[in-house]
N, C-alpha and C. Protein backbone atom coordinates (compact mmCIF):
# COMPACT_ATOMS: atom_id res chain seq x y z
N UNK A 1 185.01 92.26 185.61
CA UNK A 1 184.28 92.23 184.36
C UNK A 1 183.44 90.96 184.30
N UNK A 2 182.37 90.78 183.91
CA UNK A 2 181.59 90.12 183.37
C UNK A 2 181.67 89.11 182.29
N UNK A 3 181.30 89.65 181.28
CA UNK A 3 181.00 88.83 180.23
C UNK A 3 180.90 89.98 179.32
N UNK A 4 181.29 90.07 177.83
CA UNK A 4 180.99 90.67 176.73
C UNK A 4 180.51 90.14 175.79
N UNK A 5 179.28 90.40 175.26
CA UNK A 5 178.92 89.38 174.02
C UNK A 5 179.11 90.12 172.93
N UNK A 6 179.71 89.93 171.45
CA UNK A 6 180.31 90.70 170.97
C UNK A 6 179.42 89.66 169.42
N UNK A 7 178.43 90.64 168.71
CA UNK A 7 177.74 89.68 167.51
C UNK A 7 178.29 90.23 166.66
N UNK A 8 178.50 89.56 165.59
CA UNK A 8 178.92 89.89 164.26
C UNK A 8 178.32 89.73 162.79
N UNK A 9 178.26 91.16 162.69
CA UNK A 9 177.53 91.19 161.34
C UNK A 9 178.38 91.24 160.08
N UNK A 10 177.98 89.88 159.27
CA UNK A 10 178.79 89.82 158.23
C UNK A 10 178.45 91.42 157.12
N UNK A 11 179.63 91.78 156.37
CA UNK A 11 179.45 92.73 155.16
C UNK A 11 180.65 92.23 154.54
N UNK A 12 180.27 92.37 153.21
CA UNK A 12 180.78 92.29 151.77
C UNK A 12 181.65 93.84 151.92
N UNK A 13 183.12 93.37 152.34
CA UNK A 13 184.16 94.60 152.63
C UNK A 13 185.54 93.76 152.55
N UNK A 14 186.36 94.77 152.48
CA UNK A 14 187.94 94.30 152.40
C UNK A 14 188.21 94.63 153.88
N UNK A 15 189.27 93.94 154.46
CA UNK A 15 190.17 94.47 155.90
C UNK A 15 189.73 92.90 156.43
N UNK A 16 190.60 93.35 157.52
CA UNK A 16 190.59 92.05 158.89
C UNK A 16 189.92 92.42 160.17
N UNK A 17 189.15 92.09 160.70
CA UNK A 17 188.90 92.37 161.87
C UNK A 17 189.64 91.97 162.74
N UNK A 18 190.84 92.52 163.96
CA UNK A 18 190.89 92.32 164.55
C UNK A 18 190.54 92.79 166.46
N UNK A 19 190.06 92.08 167.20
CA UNK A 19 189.87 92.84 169.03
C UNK A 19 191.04 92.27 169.81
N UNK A 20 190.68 93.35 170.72
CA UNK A 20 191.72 92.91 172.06
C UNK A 20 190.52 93.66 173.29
N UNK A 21 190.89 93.05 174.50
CA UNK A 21 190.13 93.33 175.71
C UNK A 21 190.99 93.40 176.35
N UNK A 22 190.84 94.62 177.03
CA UNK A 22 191.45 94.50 178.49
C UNK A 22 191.00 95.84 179.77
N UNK A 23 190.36 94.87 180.64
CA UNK A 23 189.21 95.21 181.26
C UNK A 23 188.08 95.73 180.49
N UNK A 24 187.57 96.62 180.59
CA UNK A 24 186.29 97.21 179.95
C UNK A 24 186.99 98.12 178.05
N UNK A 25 188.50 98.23 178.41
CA UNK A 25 188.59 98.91 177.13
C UNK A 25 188.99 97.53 175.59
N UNK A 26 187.97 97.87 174.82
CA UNK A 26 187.74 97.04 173.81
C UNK A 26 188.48 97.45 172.45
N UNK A 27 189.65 97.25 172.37
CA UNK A 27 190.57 97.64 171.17
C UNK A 27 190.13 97.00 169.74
N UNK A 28 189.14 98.11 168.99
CA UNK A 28 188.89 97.04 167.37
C UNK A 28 189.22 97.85 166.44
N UNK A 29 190.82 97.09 165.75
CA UNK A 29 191.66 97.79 164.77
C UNK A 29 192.21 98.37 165.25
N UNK A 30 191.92 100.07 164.90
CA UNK A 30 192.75 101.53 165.68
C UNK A 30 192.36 101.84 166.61
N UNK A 31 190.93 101.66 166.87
CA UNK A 31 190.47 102.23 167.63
C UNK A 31 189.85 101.54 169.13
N UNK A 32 189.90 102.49 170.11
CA UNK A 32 189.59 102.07 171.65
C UNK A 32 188.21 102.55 171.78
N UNK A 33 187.69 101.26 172.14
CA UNK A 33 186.29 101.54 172.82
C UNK A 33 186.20 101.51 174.25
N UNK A 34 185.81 102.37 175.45
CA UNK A 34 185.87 102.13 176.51
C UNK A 34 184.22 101.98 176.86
N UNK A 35 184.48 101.03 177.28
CA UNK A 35 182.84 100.43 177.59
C UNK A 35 182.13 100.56 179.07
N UNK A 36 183.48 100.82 179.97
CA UNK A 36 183.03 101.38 181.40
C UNK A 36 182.30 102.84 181.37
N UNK A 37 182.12 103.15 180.05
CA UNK A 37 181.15 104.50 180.32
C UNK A 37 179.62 104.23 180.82
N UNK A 38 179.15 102.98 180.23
CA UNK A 38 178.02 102.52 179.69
C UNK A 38 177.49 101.78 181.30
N UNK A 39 176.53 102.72 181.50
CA UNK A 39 175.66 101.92 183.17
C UNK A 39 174.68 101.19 182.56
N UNK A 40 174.88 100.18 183.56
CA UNK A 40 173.35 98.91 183.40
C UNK A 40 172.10 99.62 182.96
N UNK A 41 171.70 99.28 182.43
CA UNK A 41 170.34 99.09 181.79
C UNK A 41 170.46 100.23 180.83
N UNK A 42 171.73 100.68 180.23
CA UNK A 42 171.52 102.03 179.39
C UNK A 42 172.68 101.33 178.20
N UNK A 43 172.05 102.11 177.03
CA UNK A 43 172.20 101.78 175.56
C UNK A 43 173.20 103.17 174.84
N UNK A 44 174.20 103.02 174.18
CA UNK A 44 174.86 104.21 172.98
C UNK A 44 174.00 103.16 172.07
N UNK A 45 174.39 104.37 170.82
CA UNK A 45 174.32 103.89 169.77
C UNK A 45 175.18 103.86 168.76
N UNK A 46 175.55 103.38 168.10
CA UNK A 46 177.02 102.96 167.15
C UNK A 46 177.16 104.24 166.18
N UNK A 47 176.17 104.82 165.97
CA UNK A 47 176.31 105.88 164.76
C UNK A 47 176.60 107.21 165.87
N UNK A 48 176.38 107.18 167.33
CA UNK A 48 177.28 108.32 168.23
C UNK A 48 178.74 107.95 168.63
N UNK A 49 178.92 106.86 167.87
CA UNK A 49 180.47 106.42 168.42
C UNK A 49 181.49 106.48 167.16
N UNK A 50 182.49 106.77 166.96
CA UNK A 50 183.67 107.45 165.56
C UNK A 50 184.08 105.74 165.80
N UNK A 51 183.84 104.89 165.05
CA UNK A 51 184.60 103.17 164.88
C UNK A 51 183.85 102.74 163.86
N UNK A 52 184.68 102.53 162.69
CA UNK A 52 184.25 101.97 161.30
C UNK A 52 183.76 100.39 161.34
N UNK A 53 184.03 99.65 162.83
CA UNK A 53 183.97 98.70 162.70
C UNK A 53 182.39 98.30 163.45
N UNK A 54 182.43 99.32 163.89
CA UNK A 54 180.62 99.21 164.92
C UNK A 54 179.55 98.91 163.58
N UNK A 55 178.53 98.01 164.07
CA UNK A 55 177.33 97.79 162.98
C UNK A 55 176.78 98.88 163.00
N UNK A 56 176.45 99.49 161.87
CA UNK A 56 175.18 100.69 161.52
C UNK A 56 174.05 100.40 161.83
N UNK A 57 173.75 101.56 162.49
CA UNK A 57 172.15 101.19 163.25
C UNK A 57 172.12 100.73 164.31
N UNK A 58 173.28 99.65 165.11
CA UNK A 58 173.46 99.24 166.32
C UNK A 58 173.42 99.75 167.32
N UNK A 59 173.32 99.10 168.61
CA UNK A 59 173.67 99.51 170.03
C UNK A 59 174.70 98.88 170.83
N UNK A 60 174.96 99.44 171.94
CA UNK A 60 176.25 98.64 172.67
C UNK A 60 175.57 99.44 173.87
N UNK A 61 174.89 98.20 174.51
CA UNK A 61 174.39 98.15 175.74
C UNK A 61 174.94 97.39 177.08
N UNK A 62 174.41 97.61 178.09
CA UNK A 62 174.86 97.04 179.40
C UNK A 62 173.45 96.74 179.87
N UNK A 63 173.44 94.64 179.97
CA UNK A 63 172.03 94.48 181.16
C UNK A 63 172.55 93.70 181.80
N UNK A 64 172.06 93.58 183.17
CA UNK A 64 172.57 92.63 184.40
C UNK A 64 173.94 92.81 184.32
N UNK A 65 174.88 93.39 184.14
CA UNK A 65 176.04 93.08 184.21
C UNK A 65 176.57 93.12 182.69
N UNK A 66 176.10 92.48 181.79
CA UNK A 66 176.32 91.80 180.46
C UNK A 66 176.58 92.91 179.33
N UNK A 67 177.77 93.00 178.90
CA UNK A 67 177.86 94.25 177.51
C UNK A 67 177.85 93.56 175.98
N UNK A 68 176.89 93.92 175.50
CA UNK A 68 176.74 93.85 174.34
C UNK A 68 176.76 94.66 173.07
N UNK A 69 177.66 94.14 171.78
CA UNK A 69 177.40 94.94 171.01
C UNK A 69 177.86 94.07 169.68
N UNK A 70 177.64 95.16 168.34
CA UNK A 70 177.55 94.19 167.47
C UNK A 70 179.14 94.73 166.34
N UNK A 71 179.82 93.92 165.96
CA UNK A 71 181.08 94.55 165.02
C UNK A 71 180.90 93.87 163.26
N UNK A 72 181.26 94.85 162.49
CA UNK A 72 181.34 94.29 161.56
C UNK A 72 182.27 93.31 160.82
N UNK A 73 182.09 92.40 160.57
CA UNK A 73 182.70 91.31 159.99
C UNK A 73 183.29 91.03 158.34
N UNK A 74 184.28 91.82 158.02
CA UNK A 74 184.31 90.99 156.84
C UNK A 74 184.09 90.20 156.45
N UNK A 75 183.37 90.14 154.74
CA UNK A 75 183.48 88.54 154.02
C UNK A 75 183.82 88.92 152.49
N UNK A 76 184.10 87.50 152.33
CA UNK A 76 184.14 88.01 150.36
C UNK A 76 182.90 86.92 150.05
N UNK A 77 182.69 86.69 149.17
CA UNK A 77 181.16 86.23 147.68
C UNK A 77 181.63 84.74 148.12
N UNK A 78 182.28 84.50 148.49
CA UNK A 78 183.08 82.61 148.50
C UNK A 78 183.48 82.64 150.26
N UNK A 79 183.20 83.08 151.17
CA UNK A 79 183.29 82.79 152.30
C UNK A 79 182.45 81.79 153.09
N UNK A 80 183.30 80.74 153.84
CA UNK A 80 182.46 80.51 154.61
C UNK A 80 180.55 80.28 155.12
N UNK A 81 179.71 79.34 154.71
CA UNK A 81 178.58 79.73 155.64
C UNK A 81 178.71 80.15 157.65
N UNK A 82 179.72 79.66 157.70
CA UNK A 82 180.03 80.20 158.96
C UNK A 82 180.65 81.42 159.49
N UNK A 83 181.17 81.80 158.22
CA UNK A 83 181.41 83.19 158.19
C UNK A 83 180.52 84.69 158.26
N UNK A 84 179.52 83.78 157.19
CA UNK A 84 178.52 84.27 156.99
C UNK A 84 177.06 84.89 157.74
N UNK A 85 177.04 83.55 158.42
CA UNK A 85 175.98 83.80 159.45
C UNK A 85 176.88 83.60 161.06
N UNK A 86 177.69 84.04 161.28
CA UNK A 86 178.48 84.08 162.62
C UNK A 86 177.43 83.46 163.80
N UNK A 87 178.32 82.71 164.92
CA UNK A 87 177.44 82.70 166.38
C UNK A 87 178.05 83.93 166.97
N UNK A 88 177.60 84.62 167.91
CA UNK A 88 178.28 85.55 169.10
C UNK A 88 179.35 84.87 169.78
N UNK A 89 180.18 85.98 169.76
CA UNK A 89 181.32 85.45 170.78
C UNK A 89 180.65 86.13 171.98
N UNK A 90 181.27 84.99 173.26
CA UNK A 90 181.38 85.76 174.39
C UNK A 90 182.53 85.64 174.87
N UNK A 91 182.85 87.15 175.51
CA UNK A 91 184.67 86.63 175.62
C UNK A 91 184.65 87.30 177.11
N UNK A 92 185.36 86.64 177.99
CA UNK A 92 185.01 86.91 179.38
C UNK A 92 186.42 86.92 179.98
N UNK A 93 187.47 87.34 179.26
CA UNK A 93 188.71 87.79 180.11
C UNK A 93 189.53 88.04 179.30
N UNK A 94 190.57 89.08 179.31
CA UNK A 94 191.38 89.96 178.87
C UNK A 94 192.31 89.14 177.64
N UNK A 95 192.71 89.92 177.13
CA UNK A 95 193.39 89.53 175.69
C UNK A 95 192.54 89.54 173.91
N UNK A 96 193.60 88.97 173.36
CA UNK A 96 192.63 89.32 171.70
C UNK A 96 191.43 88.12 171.80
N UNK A 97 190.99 88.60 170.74
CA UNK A 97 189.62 88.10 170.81
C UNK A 97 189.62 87.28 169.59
N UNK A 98 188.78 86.27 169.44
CA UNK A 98 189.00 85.01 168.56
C UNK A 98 188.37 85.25 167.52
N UNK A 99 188.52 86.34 166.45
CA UNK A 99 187.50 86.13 165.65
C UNK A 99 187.59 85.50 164.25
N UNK A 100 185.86 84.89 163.74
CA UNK A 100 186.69 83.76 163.00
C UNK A 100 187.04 84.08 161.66
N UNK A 101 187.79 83.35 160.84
CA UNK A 101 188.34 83.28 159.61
C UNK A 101 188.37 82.78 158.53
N UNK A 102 188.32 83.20 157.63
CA UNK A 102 188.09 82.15 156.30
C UNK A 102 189.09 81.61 156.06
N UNK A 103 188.86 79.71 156.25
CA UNK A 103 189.74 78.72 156.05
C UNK A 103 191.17 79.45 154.95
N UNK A 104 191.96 78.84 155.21
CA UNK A 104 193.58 79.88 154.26
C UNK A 104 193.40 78.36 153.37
N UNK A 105 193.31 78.28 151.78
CA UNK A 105 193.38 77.43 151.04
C UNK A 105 194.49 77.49 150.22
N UNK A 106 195.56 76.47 150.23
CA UNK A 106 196.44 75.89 149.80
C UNK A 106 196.58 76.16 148.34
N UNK A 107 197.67 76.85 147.67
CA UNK A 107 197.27 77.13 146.06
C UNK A 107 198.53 76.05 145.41
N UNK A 108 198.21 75.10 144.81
CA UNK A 108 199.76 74.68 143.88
C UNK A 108 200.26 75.54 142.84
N UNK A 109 201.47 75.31 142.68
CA UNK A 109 202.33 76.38 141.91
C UNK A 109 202.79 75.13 141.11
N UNK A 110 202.10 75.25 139.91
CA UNK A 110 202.96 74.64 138.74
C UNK A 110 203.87 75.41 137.92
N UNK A 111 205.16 74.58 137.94
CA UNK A 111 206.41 74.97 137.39
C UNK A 111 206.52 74.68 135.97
N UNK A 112 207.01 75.95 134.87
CA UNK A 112 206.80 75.79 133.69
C UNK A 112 207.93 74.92 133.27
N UNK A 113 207.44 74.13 131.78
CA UNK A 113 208.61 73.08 131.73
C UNK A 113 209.71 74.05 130.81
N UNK A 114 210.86 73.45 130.77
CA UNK A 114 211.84 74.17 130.41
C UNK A 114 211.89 73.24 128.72
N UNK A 115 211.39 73.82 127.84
CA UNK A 115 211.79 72.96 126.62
C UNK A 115 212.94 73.87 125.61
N UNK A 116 214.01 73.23 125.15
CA UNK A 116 214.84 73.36 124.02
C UNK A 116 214.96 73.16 122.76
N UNK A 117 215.23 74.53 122.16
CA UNK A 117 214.51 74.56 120.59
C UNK A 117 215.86 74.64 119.42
């Protein structure tokens, strides 16, 4: 395998994204993408493929070697600018895939006082 570049398009949605790789088959969520279908210099398109997580309108192509495609990214209204405007991952050997997260923020729990009447 190569290299996979994997872009992410933020949307205003609930869920987690999570991937896994191993070899050409690309596990996102439930579903298996097998990407060894896809010969160099030829393009699917995301709306011929059944994965809620593929960008609408997208492609998932193969050039020089290189597979590309684009997944959707959760966000909420208060995420991240880095969330927001993502860089591409490239992930170039087997296992889950790093994708990123909105910082987990710390909540205090104030304890009610106990008063006697």
């Amino acid at each position: 395998m190569e290299v996979i570049i994997i872009k992410l398009f933020a949307v205003l949605m609930d869920g987690e994204l999570t991937a896994s790789l191993k070899g050409e088959r690309l596990t996102v969520g439930e579903d298996v993408l097998d990407l060894s279908m896809i010969p160099d210099g030829y393009q699917v398109h995301s709306n011929d493929i059944e994965c809620k997580w593929l960008a609408p309108m997208s492609v998932i192509e193969r050039n020089n070697g290189v597979l590309s495609l684009t997944l959707k990214l959760p966000v909420t209204p208060d995420s991240p600018e880095s969330m927001r405007n993502p860089e591409p991952l490239a992930v170039t050997r087997d296992g889950p895939v790093s994708i990123p997260r909105a910082p987990v923020v710390a909540v205090s729990v104030i304890k009610p006082i106990e008063v006697e009447v």
